[in-house]
PDB file of N, CA and C in Angstrom:
ATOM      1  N   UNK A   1     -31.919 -22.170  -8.228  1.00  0.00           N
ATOM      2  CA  UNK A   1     -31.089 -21.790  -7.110  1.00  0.00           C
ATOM      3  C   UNK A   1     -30.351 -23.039  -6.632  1.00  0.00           C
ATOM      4  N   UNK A   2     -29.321 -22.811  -6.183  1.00  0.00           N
ATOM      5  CA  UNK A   2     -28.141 -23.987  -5.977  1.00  0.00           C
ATOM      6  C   UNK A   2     -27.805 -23.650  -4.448  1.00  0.00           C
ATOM      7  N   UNK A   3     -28.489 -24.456  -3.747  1.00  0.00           N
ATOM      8  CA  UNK A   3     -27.784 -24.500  -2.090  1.00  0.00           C
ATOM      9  C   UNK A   3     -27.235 -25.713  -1.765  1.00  0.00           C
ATOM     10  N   UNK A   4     -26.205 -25.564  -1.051  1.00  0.00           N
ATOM     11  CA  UNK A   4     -25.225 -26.387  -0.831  1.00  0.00           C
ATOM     12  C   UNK A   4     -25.965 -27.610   0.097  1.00  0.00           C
ATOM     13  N   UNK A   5     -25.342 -28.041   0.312  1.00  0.00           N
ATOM     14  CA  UNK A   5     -25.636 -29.429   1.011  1.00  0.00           C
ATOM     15  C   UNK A   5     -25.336 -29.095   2.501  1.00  0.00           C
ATOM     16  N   UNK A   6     -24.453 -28.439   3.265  1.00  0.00           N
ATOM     17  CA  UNK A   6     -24.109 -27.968   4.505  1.00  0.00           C
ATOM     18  C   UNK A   6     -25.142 -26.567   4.908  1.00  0.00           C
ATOM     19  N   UNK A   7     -25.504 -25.487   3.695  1.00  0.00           N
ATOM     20  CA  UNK A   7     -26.553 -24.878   3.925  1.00  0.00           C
ATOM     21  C   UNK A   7     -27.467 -25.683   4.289  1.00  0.00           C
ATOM     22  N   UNK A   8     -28.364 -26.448   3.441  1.00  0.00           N
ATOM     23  CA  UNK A   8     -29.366 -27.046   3.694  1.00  0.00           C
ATOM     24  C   UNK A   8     -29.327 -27.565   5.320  1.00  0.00           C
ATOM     25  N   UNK A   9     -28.386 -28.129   5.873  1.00  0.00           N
ATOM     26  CA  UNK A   9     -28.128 -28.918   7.166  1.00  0.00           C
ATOM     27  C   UNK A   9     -28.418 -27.938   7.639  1.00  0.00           C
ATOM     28  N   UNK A  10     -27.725 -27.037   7.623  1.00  0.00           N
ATOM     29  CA  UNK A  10     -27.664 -25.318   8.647  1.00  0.00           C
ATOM     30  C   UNK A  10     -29.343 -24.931   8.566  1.00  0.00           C
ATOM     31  N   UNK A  11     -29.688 -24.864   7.163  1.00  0.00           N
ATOM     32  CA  UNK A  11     -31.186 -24.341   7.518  1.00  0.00           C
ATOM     33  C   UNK A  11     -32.123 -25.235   8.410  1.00  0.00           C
ATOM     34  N   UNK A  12     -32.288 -26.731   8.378  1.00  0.00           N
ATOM     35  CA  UNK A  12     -32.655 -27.587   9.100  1.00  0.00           C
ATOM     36  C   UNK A  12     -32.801 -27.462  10.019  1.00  0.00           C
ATOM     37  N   UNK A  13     -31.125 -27.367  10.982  1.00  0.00           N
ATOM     38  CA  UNK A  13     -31.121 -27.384  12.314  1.00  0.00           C
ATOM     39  C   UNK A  13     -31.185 -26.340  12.594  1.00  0.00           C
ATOM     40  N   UNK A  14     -31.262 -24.953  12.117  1.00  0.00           N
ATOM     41  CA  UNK A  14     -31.590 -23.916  12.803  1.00  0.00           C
ATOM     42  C   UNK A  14     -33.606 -23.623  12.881  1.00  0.00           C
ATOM     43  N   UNK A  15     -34.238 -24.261  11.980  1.00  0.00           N
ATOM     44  CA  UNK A  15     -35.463 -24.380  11.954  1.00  0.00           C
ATOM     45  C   UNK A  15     -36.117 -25.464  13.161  1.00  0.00           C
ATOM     46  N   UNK A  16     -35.203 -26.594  13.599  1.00  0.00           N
ATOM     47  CA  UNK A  16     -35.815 -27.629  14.119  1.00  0.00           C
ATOM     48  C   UNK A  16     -35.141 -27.059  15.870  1.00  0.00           C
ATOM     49  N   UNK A  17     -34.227 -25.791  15.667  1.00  0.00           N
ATOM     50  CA  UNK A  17     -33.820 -25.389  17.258  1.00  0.00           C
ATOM     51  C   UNK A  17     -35.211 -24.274  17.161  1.00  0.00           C
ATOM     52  N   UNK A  18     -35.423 -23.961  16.581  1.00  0.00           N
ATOM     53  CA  UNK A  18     -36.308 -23.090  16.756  1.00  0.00           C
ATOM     54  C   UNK A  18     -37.709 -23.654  16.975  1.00  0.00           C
ATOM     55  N   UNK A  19     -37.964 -24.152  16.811  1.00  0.00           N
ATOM     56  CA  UNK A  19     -39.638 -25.294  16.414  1.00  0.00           C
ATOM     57  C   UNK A  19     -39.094 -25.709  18.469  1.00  0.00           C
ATOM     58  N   UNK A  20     -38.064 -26.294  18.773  1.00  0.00           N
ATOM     59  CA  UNK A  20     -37.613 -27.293  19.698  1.00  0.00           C
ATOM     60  C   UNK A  20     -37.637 -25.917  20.907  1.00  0.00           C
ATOM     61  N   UNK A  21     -37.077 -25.046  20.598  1.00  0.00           N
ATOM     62  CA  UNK A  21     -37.368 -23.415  21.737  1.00  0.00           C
ATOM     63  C   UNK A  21     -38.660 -23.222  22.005  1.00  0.00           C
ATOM     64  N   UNK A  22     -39.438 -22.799  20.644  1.00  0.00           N
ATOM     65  CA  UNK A  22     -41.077 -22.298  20.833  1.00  0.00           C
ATOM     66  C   UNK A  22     -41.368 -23.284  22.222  1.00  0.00           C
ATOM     67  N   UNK A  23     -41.189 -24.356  22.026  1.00  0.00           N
ATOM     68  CA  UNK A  23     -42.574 -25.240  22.820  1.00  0.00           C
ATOM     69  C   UNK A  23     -41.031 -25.524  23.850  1.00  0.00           C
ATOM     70  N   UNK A  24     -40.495 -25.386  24.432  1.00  0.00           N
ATOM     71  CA  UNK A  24     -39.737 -25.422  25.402  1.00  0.00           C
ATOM     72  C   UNK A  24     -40.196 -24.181  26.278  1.00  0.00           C
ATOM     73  N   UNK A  25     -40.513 -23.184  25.691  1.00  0.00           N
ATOM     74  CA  UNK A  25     -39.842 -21.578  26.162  1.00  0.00           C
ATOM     75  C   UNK A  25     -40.715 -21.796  27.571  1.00  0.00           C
ATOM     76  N   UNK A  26     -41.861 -22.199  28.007  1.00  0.00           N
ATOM     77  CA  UNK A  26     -42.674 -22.152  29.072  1.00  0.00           C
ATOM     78  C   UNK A  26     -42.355 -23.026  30.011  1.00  0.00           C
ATOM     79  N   UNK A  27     -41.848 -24.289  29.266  1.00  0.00           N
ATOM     80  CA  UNK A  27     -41.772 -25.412  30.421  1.00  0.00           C
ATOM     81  C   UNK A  27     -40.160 -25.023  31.416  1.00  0.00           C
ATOM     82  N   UNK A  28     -40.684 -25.173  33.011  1.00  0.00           N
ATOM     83  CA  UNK A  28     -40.294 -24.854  34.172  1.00  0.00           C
ATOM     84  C   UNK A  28     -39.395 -26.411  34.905  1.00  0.00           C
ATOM     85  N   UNK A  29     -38.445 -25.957  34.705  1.00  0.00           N
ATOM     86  CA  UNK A  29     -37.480 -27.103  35.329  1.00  0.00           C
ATOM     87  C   UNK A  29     -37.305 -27.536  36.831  1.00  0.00           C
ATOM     88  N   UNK A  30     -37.396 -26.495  37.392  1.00  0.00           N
ATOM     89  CA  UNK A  30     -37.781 -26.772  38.737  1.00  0.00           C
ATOM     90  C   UNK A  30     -39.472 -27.122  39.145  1.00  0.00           C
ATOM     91  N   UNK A  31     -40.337 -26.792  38.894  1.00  0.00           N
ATOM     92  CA  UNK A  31     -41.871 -27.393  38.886  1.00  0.00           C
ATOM     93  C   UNK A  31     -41.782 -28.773  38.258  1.00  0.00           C
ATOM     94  N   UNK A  32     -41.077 -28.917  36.595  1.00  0.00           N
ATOM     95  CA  UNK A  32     -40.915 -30.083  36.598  1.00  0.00           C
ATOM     96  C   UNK A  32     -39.886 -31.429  37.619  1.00  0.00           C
ATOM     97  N   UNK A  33     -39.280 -31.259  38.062  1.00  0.00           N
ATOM     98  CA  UNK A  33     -38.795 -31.826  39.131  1.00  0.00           C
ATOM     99  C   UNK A  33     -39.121 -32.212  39.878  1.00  0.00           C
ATOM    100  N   UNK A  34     -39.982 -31.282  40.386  1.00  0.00           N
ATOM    101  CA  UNK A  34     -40.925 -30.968  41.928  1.00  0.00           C
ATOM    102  C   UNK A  34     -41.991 -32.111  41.564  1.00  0.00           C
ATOM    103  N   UNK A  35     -43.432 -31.919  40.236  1.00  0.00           N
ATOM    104  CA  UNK A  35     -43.797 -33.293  39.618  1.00  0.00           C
ATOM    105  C   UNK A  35     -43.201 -34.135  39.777  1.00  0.00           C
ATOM    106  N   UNK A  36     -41.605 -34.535  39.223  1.00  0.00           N
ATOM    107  CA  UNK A  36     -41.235 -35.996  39.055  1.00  0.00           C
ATOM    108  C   UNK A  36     -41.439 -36.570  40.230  1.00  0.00           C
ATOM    109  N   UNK A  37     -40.820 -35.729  41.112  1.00  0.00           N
ATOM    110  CA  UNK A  37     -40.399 -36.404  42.406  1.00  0.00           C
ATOM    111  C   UNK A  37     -41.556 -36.545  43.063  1.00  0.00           C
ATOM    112  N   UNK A  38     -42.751 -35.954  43.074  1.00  0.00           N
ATOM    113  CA  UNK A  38     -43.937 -36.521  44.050  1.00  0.00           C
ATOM    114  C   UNK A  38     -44.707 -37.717  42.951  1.00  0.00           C
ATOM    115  N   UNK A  39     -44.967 -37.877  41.626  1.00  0.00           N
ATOM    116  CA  UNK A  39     -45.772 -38.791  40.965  1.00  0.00           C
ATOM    117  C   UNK A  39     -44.454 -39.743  40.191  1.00  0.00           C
ATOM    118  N   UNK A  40     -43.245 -39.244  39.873  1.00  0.00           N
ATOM    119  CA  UNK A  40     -42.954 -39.963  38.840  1.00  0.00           C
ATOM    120  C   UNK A  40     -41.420 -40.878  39.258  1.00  0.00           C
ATOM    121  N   UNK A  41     -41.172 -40.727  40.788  1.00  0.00           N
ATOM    122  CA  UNK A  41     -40.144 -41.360  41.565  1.00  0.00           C
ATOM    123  C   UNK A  41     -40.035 -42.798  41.931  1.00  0.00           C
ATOM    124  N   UNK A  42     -41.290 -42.704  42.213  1.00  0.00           N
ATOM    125  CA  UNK A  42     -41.649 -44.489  42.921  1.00  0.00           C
ATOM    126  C   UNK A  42     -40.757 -45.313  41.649  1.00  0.00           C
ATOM    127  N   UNK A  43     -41.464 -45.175  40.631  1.00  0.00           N
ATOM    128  CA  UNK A  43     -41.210 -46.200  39.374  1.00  0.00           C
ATOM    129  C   UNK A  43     -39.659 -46.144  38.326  1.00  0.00           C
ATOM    130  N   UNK A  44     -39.932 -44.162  38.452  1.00  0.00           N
ATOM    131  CA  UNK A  44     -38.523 -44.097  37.139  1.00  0.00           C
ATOM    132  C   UNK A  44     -37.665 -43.917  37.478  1.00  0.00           C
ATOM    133  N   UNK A  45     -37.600 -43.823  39.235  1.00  0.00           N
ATOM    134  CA  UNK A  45     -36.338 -42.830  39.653  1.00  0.00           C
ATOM    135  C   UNK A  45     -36.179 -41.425  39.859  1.00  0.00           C
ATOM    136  N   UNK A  46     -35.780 -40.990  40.715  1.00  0.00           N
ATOM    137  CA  UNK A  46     -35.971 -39.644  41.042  1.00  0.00           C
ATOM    138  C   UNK A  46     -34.807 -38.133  39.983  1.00  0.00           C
ATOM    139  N   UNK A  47     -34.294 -39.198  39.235  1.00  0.00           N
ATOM    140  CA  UNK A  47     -33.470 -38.341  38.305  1.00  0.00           C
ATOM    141  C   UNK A  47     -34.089 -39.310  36.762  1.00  0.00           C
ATOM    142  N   UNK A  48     -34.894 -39.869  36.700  1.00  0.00           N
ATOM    143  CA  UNK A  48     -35.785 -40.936  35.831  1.00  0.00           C
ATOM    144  C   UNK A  48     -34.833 -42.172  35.382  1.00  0.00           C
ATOM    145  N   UNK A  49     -33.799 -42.959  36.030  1.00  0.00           N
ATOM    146  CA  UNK A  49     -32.814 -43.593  35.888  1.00  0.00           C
ATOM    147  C   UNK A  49     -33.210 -44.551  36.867  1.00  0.00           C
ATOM    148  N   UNK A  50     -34.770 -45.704  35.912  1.00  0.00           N
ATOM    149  CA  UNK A  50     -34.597 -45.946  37.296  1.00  0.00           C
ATOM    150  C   UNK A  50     -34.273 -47.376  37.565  1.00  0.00           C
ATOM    151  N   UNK A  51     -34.116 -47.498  38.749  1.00  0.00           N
ATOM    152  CA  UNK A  51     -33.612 -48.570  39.346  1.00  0.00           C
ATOM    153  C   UNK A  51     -34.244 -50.105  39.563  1.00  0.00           C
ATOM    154  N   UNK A  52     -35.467 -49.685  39.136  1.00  0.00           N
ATOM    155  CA  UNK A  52     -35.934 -51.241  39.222  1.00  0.00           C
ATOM    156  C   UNK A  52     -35.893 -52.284  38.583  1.00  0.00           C
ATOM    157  N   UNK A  53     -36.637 -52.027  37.353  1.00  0.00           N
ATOM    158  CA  UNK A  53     -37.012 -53.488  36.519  1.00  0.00           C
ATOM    159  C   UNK A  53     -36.530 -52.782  35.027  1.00  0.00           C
ATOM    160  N   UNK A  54     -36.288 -53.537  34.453  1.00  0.00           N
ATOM    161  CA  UNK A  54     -36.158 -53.548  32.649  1.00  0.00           C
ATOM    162  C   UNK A  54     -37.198 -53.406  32.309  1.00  0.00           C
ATOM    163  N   UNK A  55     -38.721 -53.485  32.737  1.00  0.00           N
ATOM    164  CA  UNK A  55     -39.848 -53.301  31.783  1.00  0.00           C
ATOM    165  C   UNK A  55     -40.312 -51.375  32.001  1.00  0.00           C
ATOM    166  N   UNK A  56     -39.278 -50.884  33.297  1.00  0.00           N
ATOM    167  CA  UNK A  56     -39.839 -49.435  33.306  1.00  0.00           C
ATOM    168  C   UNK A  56     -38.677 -49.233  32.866  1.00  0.00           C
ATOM    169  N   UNK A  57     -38.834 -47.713  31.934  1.00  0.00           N
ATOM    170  CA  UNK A  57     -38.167 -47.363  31.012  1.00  0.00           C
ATOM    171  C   UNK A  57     -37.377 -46.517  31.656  1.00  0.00           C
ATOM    172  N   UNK A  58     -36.156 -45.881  31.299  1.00  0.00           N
ATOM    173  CA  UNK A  58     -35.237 -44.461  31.858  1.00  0.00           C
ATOM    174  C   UNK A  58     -36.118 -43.562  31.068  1.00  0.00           C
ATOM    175  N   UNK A  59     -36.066 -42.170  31.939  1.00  0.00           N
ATOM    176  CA  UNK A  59     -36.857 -41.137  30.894  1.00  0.00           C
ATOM    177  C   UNK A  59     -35.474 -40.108  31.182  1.00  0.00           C
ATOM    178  N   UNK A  60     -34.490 -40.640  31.837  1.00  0.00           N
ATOM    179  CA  UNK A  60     -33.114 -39.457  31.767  1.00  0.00           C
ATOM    180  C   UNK A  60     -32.523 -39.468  30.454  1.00  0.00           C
ATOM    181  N   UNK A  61     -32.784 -37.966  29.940  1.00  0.00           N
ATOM    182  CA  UNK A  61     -32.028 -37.948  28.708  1.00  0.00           C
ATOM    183  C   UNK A  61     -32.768 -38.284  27.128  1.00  0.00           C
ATOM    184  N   UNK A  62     -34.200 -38.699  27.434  1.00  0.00           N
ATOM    185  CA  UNK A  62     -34.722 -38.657  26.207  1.00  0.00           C
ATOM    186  C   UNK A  62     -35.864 -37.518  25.414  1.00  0.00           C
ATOM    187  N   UNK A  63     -35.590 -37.325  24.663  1.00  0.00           N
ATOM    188  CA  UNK A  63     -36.173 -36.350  23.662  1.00  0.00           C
ATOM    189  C   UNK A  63     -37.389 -36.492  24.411  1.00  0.00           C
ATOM    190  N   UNK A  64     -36.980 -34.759  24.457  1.00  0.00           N
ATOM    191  CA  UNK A  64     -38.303 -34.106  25.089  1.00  0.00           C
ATOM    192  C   UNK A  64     -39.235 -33.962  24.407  1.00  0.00           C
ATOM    193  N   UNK A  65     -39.296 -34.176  23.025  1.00  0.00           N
ATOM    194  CA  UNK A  65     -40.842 -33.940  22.314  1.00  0.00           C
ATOM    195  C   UNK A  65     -41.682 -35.569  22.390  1.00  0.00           C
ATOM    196  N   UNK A  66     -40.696 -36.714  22.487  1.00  0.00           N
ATOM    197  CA  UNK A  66     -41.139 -37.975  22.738  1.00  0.00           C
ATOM    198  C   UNK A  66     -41.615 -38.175  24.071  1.00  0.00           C
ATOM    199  N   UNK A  67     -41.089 -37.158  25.133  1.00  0.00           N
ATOM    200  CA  UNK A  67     -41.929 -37.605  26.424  1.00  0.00           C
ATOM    201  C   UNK A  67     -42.843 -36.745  26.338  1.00  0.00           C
ATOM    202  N   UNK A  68     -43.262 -35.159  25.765  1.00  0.00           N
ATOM    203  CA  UNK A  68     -44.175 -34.701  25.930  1.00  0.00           C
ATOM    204  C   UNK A  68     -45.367 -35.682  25.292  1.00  0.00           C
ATOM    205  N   UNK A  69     -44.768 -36.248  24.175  1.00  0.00           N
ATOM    206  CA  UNK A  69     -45.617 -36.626  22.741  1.00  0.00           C
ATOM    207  C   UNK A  69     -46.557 -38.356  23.790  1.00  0.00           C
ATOM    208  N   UNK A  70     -45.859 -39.014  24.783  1.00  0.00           N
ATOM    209  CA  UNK A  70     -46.049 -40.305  25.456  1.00  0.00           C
ATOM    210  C   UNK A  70     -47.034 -39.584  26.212  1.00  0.00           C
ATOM    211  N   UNK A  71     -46.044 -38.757  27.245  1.00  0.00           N
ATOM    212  CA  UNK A  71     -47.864 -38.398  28.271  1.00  0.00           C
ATOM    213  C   UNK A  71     -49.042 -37.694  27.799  1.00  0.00           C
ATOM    214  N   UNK A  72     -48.466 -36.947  26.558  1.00  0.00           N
ATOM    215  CA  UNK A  72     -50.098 -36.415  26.064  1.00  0.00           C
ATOM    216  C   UNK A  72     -51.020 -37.710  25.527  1.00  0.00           C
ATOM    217  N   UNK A  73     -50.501 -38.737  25.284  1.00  0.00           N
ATOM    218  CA  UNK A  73     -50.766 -40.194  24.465  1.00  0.00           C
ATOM    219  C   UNK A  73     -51.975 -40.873  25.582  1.00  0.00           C
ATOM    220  N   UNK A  74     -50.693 -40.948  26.501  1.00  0.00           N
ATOM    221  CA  UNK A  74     -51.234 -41.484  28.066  1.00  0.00           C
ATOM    222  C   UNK A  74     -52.455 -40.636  28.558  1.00  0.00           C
ATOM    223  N   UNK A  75     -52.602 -39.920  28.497  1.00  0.00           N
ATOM    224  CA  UNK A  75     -53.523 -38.829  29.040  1.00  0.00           C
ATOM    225  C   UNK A  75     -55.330 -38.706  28.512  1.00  0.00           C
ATOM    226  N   UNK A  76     -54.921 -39.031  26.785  1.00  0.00           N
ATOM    227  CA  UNK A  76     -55.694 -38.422  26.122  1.00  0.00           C
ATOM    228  C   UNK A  76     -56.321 -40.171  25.990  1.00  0.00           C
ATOM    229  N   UNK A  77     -55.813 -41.175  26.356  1.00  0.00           N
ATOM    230  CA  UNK A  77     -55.860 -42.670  26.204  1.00  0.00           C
ATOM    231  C   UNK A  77     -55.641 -43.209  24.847  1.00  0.00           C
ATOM    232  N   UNK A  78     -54.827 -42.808  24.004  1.00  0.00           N
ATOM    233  CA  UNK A  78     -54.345 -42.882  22.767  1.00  0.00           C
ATOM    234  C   UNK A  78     -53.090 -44.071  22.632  1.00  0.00           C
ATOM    235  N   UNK A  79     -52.717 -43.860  24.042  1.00  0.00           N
ATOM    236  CA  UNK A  79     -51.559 -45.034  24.157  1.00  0.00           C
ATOM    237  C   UNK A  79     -51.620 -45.584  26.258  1.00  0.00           C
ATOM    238  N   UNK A  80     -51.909 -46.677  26.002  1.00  0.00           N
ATOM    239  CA  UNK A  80     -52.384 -47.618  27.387  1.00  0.00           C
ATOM    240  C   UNK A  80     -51.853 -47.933  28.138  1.00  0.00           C
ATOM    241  N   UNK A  81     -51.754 -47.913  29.447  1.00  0.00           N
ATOM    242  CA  UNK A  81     -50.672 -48.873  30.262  1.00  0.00           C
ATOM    243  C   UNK A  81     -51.972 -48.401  31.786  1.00  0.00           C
ATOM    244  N   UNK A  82     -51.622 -49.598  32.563  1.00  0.00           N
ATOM    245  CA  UNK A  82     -52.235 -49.825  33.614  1.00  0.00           C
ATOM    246  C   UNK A  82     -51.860 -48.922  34.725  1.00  0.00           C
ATOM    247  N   UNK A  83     -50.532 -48.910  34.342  1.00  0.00           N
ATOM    248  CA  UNK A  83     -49.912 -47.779  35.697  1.00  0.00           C
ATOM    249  C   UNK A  83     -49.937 -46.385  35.012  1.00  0.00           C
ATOM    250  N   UNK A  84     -49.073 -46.291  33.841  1.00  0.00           N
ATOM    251  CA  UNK A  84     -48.927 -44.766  33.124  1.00  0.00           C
ATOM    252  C   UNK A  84     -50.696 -43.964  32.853  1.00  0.00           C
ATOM    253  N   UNK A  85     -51.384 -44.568  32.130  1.00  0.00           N
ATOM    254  CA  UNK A  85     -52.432 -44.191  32.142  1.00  0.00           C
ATOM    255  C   UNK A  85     -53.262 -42.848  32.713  1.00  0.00           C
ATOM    256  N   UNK A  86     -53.239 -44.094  34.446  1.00  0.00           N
ATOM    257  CA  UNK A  86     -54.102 -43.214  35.300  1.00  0.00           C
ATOM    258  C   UNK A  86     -53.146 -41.591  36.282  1.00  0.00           C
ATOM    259  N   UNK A  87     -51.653 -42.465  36.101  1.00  0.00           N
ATOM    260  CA  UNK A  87     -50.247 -40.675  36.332  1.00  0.00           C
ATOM    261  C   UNK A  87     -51.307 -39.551  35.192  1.00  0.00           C
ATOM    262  N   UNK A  88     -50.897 -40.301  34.359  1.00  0.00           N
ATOM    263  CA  UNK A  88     -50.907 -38.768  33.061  1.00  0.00           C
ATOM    264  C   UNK A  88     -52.511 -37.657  32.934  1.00  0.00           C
ATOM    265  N   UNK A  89     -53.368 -38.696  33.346  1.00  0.00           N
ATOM    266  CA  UNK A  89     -54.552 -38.410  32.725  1.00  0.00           C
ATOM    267  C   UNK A  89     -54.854 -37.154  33.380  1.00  0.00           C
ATOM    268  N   UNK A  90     -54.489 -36.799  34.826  1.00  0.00           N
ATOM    269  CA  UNK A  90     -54.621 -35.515  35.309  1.00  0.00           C
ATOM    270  C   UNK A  90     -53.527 -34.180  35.403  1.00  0.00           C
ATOM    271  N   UNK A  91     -52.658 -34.869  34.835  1.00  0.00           N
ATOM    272  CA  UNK A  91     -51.542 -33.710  34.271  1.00  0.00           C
ATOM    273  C   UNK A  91     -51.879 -32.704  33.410  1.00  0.00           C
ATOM    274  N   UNK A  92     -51.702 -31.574  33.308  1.00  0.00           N
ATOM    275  CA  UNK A  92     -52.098 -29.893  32.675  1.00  0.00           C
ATOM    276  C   UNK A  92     -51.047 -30.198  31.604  1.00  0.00           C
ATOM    277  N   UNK A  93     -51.219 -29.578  30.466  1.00  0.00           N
ATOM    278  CA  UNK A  93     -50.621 -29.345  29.611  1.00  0.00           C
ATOM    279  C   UNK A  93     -48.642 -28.844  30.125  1.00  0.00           C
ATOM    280  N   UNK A  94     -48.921 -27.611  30.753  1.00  0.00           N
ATOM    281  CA  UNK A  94     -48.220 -27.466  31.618  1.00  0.00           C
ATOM    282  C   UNK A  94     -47.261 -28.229  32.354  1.00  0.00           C
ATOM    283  N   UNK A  95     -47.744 -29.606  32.656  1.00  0.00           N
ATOM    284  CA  UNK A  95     -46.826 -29.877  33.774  1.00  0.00           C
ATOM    285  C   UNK A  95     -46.499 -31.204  32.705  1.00  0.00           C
ATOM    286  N   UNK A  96     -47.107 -31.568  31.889  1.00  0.00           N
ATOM    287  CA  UNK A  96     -46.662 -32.419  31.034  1.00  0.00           C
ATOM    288  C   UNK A  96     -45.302 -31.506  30.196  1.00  0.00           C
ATOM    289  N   UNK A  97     -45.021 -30.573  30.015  1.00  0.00           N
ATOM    290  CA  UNK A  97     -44.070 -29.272  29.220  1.00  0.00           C
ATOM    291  C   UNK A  97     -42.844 -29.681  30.642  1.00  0.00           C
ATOM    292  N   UNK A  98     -43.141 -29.636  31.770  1.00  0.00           N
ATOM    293  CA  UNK A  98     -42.493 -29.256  32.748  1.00  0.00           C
ATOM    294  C   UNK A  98     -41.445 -30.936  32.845  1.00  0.00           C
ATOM    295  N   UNK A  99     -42.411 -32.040  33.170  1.00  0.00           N
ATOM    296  CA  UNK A  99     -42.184 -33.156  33.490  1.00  0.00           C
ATOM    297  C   UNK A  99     -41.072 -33.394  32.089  1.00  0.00           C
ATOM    298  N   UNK A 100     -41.342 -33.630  31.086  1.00  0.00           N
ATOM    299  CA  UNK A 100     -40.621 -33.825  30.243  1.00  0.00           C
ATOM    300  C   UNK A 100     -39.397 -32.623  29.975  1.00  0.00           C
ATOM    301  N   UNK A 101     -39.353 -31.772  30.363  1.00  0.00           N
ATOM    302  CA  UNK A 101     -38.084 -30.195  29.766  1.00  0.00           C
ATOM    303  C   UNK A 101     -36.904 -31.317  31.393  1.00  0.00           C
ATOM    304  N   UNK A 102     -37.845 -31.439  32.626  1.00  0.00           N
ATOM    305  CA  UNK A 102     -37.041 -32.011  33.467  1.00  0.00           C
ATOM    306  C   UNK A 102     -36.144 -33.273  33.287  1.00  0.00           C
ATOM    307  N   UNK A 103     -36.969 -34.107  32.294  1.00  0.00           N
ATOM    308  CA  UNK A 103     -36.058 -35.319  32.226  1.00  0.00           C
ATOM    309  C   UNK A 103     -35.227 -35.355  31.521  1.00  0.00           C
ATOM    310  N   UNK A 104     -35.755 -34.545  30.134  1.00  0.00           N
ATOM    311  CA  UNK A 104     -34.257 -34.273  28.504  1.00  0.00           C
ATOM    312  C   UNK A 104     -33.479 -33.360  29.565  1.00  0.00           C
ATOM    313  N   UNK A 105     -33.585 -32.688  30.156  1.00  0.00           N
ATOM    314  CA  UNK A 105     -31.734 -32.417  30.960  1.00  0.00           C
ATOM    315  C   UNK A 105     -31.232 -33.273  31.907  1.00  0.00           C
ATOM    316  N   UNK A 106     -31.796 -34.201  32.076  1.00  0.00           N
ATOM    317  CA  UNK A 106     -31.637 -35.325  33.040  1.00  0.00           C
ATOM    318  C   UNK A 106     -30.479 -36.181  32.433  1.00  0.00           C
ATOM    319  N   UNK A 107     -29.202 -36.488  32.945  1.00  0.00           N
ATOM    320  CA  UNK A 107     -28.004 -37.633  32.081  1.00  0.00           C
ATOM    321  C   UNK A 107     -28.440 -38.712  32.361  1.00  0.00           C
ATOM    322  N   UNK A 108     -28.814 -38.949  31.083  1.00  0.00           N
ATOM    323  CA  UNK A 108     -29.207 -40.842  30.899  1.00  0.00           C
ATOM    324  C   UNK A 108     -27.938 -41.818  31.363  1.00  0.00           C
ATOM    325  N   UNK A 109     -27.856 -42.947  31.384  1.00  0.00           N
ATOM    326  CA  UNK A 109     -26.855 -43.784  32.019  1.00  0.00           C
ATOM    327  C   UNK A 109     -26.745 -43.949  30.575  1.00  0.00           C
ATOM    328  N   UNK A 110     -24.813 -44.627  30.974  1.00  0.00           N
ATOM    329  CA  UNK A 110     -24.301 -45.244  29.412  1.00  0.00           C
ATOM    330  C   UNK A 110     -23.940 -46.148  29.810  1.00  0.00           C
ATOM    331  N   UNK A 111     -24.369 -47.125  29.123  1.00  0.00           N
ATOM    332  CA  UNK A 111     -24.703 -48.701  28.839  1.00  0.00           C
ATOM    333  C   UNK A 111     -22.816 -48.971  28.366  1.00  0.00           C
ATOM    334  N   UNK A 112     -22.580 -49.796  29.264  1.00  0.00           N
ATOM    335  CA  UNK A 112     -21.099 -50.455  28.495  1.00  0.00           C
ATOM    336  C   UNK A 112     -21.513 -51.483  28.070  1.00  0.00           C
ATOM    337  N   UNK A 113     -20.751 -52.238  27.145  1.00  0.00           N
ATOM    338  CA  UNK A 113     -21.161 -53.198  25.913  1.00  0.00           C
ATOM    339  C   UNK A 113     -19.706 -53.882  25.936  1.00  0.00           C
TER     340      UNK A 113
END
């Protein structure tokens, strides 16, 4: 069988929107918000853009399976930090779905160069 090279792309991204829906379909944009802004404001910013230091990261605008994939990390103690750590460790599956669906619609800042 001979599939094209633009099929193949097409089958891809219609498999990886679908994989990227399933585990979206629950997480709540307004609950996630509601989270950011009482645990996750102080540090990232209240739209996750944040304003302080270069060593805390923006979470506006980044792939939501990488922030779900960080706080389940953080949570489960798989990946360490002094401050992130002890946020994540009592977060529900749930609100980790929520916290992250809130920030990938969040507009990251663009860096001029």
């Amino acid at each position: 069988m001979n599939i094209s090279r633009n099929s193949c792309t097409a089958l891809v991204a219609l498999a990886l929107g679908m994989v990227l829906t399933d585990r979206t379909q629950a997480a709540d944009y307004e609950a996630g918000k509601k989270k950011a802004e009482e645990v996750c404001k102080a540090c990232h910013g209240a739209d996750g853009n944040t304003p302080l230091t270069p060593e805390t990261p923006r979470l506006a605008g980044q792939y939501y399976e990488y922030l779900v994939h960080s706080l389940e990390a953080y949570r489960k103690g798989a990946r360490e930090n002094p401050l992130m750590t002890p946020m994540a460790k009592p977060l529900t599956d749930a609100e980790i779905r929520d916290v992250a669906w809130y920030f990938y619609k969040q507009q990251g800042l663009v860096e001029k160069y």
